[in-house]
C-alpha atoms as a PDB file:
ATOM      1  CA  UNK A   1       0.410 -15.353  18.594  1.00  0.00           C
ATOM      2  CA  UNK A   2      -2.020 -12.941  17.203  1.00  0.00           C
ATOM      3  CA  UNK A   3      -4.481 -14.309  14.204  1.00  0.00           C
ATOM      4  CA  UNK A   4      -3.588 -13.248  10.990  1.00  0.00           C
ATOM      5  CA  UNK A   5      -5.338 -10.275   9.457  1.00  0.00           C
ATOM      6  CA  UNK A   6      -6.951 -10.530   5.627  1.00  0.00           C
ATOM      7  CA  UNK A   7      -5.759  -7.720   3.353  1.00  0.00           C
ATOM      8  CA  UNK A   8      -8.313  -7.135   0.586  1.00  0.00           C
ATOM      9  CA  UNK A   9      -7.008  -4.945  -2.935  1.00  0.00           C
ATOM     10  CA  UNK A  10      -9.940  -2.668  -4.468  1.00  0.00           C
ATOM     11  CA  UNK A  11     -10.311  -2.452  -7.804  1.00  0.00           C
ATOM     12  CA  UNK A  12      -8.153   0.771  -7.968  1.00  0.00           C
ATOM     13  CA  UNK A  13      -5.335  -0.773  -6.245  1.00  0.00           C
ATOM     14  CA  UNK A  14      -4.879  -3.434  -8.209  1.00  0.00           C
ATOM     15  CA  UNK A  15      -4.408  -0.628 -11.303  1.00  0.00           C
ATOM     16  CA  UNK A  16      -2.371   1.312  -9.442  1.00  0.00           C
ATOM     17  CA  UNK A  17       0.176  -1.672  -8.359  1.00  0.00           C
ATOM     18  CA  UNK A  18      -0.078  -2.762 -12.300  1.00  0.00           C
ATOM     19  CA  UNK A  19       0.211   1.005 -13.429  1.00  0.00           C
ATOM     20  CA  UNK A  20       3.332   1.135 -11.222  1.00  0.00           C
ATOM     21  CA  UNK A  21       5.350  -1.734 -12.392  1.00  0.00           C
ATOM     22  CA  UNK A  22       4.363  -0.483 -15.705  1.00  0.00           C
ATOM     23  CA  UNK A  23       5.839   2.670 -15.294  1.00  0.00           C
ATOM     24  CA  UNK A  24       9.109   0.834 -13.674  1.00  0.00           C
ATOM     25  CA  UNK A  25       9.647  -2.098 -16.483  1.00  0.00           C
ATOM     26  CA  UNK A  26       9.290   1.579 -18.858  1.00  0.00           C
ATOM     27  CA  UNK A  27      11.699   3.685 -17.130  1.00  0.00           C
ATOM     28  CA  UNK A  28      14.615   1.187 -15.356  1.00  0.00           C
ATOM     29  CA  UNK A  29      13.609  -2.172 -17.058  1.00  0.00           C
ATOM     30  CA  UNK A  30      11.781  -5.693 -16.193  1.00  0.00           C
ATOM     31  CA  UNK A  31      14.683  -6.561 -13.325  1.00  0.00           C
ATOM     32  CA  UNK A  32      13.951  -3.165 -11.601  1.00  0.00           C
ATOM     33  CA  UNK A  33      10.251  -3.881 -11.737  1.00  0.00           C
ATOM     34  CA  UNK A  34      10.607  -7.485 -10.134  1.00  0.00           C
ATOM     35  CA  UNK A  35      12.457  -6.070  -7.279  1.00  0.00           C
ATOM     36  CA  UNK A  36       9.869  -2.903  -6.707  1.00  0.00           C
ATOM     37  CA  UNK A  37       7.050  -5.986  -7.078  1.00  0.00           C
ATOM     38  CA  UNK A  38       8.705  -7.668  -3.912  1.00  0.00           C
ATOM     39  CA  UNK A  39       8.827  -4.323  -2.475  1.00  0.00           C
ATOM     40  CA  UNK A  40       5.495  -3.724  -3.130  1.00  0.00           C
ATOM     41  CA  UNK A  41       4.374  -7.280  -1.862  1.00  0.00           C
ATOM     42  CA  UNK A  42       6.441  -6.880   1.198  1.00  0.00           C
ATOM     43  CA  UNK A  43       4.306  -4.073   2.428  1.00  0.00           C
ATOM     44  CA  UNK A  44       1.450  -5.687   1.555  1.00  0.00           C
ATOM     45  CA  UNK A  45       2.173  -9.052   3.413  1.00  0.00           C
ATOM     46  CA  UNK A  46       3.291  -7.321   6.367  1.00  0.00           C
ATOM     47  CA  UNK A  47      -0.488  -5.421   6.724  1.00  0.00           C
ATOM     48  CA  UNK A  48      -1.249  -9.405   7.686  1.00  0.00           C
ATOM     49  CA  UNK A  49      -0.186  -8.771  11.170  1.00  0.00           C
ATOM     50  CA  UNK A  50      -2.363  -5.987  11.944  1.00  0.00           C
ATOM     51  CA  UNK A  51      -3.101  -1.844  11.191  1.00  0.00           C
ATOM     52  CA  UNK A  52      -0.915  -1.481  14.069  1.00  0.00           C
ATOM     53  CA  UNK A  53       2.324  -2.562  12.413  1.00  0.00           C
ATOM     54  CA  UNK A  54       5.416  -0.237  12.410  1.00  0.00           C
ATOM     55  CA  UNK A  55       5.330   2.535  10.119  1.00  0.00           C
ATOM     56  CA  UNK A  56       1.633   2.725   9.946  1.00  0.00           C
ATOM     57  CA  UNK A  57       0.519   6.023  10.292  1.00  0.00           C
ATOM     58  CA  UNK A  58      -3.420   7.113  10.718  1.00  0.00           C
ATOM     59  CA  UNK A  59      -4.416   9.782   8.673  1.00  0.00           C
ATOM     60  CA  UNK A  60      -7.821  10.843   9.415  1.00  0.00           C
ATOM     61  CA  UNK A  61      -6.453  14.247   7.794  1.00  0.00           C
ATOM     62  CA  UNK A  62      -7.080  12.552   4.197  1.00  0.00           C
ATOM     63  CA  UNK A  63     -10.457  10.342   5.160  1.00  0.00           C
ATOM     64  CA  UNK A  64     -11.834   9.504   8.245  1.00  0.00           C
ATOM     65  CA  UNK A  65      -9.839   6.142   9.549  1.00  0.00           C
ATOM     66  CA  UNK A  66      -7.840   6.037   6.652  1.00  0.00           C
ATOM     67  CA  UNK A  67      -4.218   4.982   7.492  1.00  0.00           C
ATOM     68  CA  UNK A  68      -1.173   4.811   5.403  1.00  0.00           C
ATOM     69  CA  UNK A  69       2.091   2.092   5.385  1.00  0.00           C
ATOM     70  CA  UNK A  70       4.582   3.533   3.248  1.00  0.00           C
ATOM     71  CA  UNK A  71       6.736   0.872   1.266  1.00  0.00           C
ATOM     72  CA  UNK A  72       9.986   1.780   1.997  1.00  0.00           C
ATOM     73  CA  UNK A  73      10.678  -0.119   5.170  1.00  0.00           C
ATOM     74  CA  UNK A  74      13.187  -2.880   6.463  1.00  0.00           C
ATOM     75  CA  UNK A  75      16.068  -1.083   4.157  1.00  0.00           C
ATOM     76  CA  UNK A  76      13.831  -1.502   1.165  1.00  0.00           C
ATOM     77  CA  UNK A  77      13.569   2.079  -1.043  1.00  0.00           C
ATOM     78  CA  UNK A  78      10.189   2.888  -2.983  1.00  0.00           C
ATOM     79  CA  UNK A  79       7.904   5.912  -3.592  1.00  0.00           C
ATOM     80  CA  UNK A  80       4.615   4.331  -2.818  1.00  0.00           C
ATOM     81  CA  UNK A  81       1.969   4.543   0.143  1.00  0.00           C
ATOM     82  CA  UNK A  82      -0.335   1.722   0.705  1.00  0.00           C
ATOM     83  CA  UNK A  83      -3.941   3.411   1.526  1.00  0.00           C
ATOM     84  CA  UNK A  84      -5.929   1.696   3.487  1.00  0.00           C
ATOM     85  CA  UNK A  85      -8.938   1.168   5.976  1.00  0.00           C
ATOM     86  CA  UNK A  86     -10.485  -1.567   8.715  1.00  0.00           C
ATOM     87  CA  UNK A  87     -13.326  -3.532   7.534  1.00  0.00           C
ATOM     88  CA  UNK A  88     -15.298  -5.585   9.613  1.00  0.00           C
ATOM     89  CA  UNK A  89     -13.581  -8.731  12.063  1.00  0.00           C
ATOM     90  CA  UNK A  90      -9.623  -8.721  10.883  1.00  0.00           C
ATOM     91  CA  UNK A  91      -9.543  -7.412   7.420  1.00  0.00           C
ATOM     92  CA  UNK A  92      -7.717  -4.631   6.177  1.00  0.00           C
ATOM     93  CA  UNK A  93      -8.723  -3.160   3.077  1.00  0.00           C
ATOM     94  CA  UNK A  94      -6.075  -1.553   0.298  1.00  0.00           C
ATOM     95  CA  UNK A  95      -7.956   1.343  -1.080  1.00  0.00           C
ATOM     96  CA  UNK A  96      -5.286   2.563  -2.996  1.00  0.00           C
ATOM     97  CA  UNK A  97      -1.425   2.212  -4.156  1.00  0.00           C
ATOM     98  CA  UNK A  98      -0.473   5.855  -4.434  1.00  0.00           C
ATOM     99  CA  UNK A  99       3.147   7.240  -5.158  1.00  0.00           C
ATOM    100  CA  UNK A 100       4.310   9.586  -2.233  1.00  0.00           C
ATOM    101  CA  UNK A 101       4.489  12.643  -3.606  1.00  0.00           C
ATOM    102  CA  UNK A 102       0.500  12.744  -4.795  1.00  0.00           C
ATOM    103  CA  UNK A 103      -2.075  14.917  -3.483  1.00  0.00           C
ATOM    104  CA  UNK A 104      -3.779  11.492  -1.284  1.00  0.00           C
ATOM    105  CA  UNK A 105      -7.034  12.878  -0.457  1.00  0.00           C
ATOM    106  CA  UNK A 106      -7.566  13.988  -4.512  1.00  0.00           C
ATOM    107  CA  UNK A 107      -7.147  10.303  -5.396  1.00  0.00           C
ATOM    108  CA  UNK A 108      -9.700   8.542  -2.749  1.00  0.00           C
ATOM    109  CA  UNK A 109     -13.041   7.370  -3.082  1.00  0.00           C
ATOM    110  CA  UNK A 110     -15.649   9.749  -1.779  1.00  0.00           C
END
């Protein structure tokens, strides 16, 4: 058994996940934006067992080793990318929470 990697939220991510179910509890109501919470959270959790998970996608395109997870996995439906990059020993770091159909590179740190 691998050891567990440490997932780390900027600043920015933690807006964007808040800015999200925001915009959910608004538009579909405070049940929908539970469930896209968990969805959120289950992307999230699974970035514990490594960069290298299924769906994970490197996108040095957008940033130099920036990779991507996008939340709708395991018959779960969202519109959200986790953004993200390797820090030093096993952490992962969540740049951003960005909805799929943004411009990615327009909304990352320099």
């Amino acid at each position: 058994m691998s050891a567990v990697w440490a997932v780390r939220l900027a600043e920015k991510a933690e807006h964007d996940l808040l800015d999200a179910l925001v915009w959910t509890t608004d538009q579909f109501g405070a049940l929908q934006a539970d469930d896209y919470l968990e969805t959120l959270t289950l992307a999230l959790e699974a970035l514990t067992d490594g960069p290298n998970i299924v769906g994970s996608k490197v996108r040095d395109d957008i940033g130099l080793g920036i990779r991507t997870l996008h939340v709708a996995r395991l018959g779960r439906k969202g519109r959200h990318l986790v953004v993200f990059r390797l820090a030093d020993g096993q952490v992962i770091d969540v740049i951003r929470l960005l909805h799929d159909s943004m411009d990615l590179a327009k909304h990352l740190p320099d």
